[in-house]
Every structure is written in structure tokens, then in C-alpha cells.
C-alpha atoms as a PDB file:
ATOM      1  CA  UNK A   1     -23.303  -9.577  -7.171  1.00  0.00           C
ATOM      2  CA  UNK A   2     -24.468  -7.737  -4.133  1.00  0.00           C
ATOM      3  CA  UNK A   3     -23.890 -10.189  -1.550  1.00  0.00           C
ATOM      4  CA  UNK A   4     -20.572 -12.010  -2.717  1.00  0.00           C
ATOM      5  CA  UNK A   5     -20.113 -13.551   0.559  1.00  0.00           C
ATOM      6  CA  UNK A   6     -23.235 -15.220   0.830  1.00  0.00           C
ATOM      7  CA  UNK A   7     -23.099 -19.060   1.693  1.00  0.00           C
ATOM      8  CA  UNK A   8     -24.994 -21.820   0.833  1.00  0.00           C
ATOM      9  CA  UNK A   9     -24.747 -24.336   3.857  1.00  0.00           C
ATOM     10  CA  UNK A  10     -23.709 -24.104   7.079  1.00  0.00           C
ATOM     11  CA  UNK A  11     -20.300 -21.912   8.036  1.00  0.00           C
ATOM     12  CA  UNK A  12     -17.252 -23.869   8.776  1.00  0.00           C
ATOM     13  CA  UNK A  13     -16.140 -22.498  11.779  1.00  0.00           C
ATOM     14  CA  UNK A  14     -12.373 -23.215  11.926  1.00  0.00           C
ATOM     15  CA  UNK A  15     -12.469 -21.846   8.157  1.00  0.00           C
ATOM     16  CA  UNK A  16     -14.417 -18.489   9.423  1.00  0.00           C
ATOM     17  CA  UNK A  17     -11.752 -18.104  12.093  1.00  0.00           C
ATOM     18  CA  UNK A  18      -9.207 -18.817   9.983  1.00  0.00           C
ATOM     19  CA  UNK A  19      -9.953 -16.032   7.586  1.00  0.00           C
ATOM     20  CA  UNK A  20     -10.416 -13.442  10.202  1.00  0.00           C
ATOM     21  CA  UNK A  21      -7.120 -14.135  11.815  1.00  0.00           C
ATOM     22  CA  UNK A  22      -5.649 -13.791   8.072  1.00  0.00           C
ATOM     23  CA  UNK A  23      -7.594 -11.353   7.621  1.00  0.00           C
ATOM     24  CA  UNK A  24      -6.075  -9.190  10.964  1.00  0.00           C
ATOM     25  CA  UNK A  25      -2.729 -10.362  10.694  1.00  0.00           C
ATOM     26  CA  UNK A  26      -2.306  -8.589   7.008  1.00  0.00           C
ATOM     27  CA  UNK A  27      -4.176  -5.594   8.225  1.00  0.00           C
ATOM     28  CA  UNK A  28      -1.377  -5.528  11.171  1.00  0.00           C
ATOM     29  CA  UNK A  29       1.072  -5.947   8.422  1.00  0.00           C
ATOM     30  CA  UNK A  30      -0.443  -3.234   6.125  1.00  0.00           C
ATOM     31  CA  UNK A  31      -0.453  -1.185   8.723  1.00  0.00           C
ATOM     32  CA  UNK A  32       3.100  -1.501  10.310  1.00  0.00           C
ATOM     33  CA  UNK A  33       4.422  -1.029   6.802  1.00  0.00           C
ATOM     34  CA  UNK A  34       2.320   2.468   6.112  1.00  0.00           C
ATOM     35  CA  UNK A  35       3.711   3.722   9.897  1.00  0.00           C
ATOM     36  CA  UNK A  36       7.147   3.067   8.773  1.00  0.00           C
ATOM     37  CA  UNK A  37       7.180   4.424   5.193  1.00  0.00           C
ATOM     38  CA  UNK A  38       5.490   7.647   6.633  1.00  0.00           C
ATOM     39  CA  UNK A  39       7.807   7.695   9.589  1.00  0.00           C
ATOM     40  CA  UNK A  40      10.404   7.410   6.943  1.00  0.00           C
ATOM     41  CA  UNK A  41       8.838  10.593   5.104  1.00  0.00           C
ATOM     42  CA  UNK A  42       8.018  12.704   8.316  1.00  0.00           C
ATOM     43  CA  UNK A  43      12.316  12.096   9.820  1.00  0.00           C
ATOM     44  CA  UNK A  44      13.309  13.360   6.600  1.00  0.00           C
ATOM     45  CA  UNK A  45      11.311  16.016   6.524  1.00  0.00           C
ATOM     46  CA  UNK A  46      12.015  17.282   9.848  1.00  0.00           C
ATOM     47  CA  UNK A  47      16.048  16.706   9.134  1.00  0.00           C
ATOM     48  CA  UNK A  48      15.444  19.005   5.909  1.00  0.00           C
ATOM     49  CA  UNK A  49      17.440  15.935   3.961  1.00  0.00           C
ATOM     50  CA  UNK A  50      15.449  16.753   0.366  1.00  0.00           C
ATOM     51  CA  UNK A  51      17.423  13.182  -1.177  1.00  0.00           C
ATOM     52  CA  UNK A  52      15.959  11.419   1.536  1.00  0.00           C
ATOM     53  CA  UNK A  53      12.486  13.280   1.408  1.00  0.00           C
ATOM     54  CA  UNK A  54      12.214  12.242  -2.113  1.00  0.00           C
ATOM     55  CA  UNK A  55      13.088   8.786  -2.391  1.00  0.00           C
ATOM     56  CA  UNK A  56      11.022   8.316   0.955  1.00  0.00           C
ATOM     57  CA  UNK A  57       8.205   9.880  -0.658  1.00  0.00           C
ATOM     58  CA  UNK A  58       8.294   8.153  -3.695  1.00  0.00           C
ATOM     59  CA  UNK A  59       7.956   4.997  -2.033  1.00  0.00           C
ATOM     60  CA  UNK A  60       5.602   5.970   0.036  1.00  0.00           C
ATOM     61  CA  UNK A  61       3.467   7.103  -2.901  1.00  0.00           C
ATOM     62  CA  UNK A  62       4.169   3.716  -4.767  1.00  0.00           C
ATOM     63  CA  UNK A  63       2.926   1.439  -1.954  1.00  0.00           C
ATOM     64  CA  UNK A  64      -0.281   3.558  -1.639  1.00  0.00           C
ATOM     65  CA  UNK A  65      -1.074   3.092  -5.223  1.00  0.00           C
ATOM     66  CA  UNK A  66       0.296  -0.734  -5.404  1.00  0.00           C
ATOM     67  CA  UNK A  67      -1.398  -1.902  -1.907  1.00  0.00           C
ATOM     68  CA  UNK A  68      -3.312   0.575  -0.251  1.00  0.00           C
ATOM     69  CA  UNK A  69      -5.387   1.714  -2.576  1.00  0.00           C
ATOM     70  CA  UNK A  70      -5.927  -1.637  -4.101  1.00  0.00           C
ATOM     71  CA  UNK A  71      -6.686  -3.192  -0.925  1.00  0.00           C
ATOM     72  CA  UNK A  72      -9.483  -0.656  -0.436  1.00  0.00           C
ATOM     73  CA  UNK A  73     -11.051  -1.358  -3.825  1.00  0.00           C
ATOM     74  CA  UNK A  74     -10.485  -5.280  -3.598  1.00  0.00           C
ATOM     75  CA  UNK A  75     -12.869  -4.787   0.284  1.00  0.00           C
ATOM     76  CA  UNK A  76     -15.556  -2.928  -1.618  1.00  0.00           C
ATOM     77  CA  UNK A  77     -17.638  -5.942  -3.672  1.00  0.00           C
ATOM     78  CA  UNK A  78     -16.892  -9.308  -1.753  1.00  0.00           C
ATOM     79  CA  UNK A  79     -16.369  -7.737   2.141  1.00  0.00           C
ATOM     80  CA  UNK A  80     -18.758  -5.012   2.272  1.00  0.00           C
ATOM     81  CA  UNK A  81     -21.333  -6.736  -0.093  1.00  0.00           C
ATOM     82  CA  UNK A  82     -23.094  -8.832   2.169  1.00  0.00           C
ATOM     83  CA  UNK A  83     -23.319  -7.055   5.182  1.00  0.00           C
ATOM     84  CA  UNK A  84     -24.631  -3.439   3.122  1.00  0.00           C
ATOM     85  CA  UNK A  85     -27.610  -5.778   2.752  1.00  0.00           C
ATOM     86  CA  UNK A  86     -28.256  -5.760   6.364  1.00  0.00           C
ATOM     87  CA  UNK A  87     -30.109  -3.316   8.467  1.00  0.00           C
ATOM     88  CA  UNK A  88     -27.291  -3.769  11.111  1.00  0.00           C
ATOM     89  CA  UNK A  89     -24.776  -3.213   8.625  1.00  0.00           C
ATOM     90  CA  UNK A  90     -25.497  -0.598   6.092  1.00  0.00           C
ATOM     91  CA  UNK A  91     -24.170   2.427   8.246  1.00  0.00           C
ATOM     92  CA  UNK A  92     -21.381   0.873   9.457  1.00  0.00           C
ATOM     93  CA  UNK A  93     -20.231  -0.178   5.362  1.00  0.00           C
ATOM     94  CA  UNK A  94     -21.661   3.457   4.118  1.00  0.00           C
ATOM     95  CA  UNK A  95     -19.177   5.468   6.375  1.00  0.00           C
ATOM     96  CA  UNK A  96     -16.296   2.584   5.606  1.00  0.00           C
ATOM     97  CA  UNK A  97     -16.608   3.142   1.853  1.00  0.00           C
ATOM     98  CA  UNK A  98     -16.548   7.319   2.418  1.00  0.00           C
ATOM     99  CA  UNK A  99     -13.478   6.496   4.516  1.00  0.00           C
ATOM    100  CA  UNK A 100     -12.391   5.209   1.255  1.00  0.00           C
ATOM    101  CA  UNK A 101     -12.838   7.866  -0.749  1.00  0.00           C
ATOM    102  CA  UNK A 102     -10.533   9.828   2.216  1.00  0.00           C
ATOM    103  CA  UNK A 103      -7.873   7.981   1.760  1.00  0.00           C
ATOM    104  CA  UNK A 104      -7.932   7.987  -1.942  1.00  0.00           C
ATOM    105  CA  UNK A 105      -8.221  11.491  -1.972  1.00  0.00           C
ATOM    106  CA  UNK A 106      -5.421  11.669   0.792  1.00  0.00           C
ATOM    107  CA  UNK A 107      -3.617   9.551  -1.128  1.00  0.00           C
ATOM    108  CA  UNK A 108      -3.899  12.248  -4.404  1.00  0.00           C
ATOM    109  CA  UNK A 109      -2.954  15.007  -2.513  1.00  0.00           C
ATOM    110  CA  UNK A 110       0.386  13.159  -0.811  1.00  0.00           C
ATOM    111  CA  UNK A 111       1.532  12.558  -4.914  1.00  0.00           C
ATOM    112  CA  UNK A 112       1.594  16.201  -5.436  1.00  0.00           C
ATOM    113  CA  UNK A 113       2.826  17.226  -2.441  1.00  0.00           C
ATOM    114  CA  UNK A 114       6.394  18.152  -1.243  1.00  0.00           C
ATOM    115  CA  UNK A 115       7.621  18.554   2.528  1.00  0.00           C
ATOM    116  CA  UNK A 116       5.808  19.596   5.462  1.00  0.00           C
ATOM    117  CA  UNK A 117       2.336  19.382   3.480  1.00  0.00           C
ATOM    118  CA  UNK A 118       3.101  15.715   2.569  1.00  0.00           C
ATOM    119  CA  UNK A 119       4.438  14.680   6.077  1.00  0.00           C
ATOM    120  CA  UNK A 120       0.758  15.593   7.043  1.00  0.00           C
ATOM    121  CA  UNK A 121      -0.861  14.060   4.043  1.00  0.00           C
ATOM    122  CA  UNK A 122       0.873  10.995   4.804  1.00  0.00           C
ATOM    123  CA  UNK A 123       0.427  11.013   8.455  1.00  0.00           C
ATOM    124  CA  UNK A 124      -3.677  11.720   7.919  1.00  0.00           C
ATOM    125  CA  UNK A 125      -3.204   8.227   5.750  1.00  0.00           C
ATOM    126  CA  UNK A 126      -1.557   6.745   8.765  1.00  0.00           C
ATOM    127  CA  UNK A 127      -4.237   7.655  11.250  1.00  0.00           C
ATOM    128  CA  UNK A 128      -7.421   7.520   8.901  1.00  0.00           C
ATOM    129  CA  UNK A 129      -6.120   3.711   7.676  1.00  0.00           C
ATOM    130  CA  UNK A 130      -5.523   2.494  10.955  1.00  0.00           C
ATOM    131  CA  UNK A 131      -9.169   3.796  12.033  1.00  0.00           C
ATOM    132  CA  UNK A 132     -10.759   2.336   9.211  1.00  0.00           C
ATOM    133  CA  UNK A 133      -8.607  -0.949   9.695  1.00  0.00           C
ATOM    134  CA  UNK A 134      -9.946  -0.937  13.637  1.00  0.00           C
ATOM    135  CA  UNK A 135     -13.473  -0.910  12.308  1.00  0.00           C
ATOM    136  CA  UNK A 136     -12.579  -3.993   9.784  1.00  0.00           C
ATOM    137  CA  UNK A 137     -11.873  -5.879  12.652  1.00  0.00           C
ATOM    138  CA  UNK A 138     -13.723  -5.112  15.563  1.00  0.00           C
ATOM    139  CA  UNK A 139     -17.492  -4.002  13.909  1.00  0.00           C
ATOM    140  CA  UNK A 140     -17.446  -5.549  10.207  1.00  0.00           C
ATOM    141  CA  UNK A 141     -15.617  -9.174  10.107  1.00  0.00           C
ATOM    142  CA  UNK A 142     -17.426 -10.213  13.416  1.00  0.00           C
ATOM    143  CA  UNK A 143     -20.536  -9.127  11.762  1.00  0.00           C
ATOM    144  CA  UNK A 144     -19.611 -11.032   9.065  1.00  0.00           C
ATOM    145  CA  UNK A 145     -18.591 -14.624  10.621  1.00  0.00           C
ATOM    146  CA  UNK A 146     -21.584 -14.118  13.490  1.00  0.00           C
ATOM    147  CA  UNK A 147     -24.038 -13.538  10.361  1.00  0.00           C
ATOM    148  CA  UNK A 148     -26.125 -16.725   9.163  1.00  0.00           C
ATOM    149  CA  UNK A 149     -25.786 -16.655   5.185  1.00  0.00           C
ATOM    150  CA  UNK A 150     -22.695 -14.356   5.352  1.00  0.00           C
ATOM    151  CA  UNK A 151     -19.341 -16.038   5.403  1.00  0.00           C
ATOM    152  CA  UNK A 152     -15.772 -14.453   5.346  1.00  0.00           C
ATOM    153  CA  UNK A 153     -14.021 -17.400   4.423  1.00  0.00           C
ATOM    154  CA  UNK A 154     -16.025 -17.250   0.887  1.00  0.00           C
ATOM    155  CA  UNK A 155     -15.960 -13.297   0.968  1.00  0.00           C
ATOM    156  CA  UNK A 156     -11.653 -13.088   1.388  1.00  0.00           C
ATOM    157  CA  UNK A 157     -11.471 -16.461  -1.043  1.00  0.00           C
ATOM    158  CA  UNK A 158      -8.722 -15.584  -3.500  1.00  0.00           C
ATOM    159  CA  UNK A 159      -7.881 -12.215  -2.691  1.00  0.00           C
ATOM    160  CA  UNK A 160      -4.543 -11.534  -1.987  1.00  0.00           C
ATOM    161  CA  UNK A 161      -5.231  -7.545  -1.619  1.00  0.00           C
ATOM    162  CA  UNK A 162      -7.647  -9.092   1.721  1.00  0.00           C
ATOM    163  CA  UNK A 163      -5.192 -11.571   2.880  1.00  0.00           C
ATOM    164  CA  UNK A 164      -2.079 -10.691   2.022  1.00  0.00           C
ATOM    165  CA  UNK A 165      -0.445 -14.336  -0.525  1.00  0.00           C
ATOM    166  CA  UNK A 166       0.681 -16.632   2.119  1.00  0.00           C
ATOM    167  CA  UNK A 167      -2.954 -17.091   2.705  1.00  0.00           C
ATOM    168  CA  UNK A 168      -4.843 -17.040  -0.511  1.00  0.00           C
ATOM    169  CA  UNK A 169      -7.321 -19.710  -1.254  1.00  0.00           C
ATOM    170  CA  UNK A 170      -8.218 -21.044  -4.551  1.00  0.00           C
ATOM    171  CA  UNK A 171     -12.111 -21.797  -4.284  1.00  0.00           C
ATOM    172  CA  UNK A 172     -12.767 -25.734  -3.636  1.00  0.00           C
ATOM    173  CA  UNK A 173      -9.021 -26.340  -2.779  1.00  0.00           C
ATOM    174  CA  UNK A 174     -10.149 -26.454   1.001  1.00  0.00           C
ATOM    175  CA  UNK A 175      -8.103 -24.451   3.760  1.00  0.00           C
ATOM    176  CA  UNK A 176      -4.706 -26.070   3.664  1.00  0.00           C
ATOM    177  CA  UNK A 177      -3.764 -25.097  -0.337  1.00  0.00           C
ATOM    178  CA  UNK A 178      -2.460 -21.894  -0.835  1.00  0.00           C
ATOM    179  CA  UNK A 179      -1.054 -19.768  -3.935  1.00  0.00           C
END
């Protein structure tokens, strides 16, 4: 399926807006989280506390792999699909997806590293993420609900990894049911 968030008839506006501010307000949410875990990781290291260095890096290392990194993969088909079909959107999707791959690797290295090399691994995720998550919402959803034939309601439409759970949709349950 290589545009996903194709529609068929004519956007609902409230719905598109809707999803974007869903959309933004888990990306805010993502993000606070990954500044305080790594924040977490970074005091520790600096106070030489090696009990507090590990657990913080642990759960550092388990939110990557149980939302980051998920979140990332979840984007690539039904949020990137449509608009990698357009001439206005190709580069902009090409570099997002190889700011994937950063993070992913970034992501790897953090799990095998210890101290000052995962303070920086984890602050690189910090920075890179909230880059990448500035894009999202300034370049690629507006691109998105602006786009005739593109919508983000349909593209984020059951995808808690997009939109966090409060604000999943089941398809043809309409904007006020949630899961």
C-alpha cells in the first residue's frame, strides 16, 4: 500500500485538525519523556552513582525499544506513504526515514554502552528525535492535511505508536470513540 493515507471524498476538516493536534501533543509527550529518562542517565553519570547509572540506563534502553523505536516504524507505511508519492514530498520523507535509521542505530549503540559514551548516545537520541519530531510537525503533517487525496486522520487511524491511546480511532467509529 504505498499511499495508506489516501482518501476517497472530501477531508473532514475538524477530523484533519484533530489528528494533527493528537498527533503533536504525543510527539510533545514522547519527547518530554526521552529528555527526562536521558537527563536521568546524563545526572548519574556525572555524580559517578554506577546503581543509579544502571537502572537509569536500563530504562532508558527499554522505552527506546518499547516506544521509540516502534513509533518510528509504525510512521514509516501509513504517514510517510502518501506524501513519498509527491514531488513536494519525497525529499523531505527520504531524509526522515535516514533519520530513522540514526536513531535506530543510536539507539544500538546506547544498549551496549556504559557511562560517559552512553550519556552522549542518549543525548544524540534526545537532539536527533526532537529534530526529526520538529519536521513531523512543521513540514510533513501540514503537507499532509493541506494535500487533496492525502488525509492524516485516515493515515494516524488506529495507531497508538502515532497518537499515543487516549486518541486511537477504530476505522468507521467516527471521531468521538476511542480505545
Amino acid at each position: 500500500m504505498d499511499q495508506p493515507a489516501a482518501g476517497t471524498g472530501p477531508k473532514n476538516a475538524d477530523e484533519e485538525a484533530e489528528a494533527l493536534a493528537a498527533v503533536e501533543r504525543h510527539h510533545a509527550g514522547m519527547l518530554k519523556r526521552l529528555t527526562a529518562l536521558t537527563e536521568t542517565l546524563v545526572n548519574a553519570v556525572r555524580g559517578r552513582d554506577a546503581v543509579a547509572e544502571h537502572s537509569a540506563h536500563e530504562v532508558l534502553v527499554e522505552w527506546c525499544e518499547d516506544d521509540l523505536v516502534p513509533h518510528a516504524l509504525a510512521e514509516e507505511g501509513p504517514l510517510y506513504g502518501g506524501p513519498r508519492n509527491l514531488p513536494e514530498g519525497r525529499l523531505l520523507v527520504d531524509g526522515m526515514l535516514a533519520e530513522h535509521q540514526v536513531i535506530v542505530g543510536l539507539v544500538e549503540e546506547l544498549r551496549g554502552s556504559t557511562g560517559v559514551d552512553a550519556a552522549v548516545a542518549a543525548g544524540s537520541i534526545r537532539n536527533i528525535f526532537g529534530l526529526h519530531l520538529e519536521k513531523e510537525n512543521t513540514l510533513l503533517m501540514p503537507l499532509i492535511v493541506a494535500t487533496p487525496g492525502l488525509s492524516l486522520a485516515r493515515a494516524v487511524e488506529g495507531l497508538h505508536e502515532l497518537v499515543g491511546e487516549a486518541h486511537v480511532h477504530r476505522p468507521g467509529t467516527g471521531s468521538g470513540s476511542s480505545v
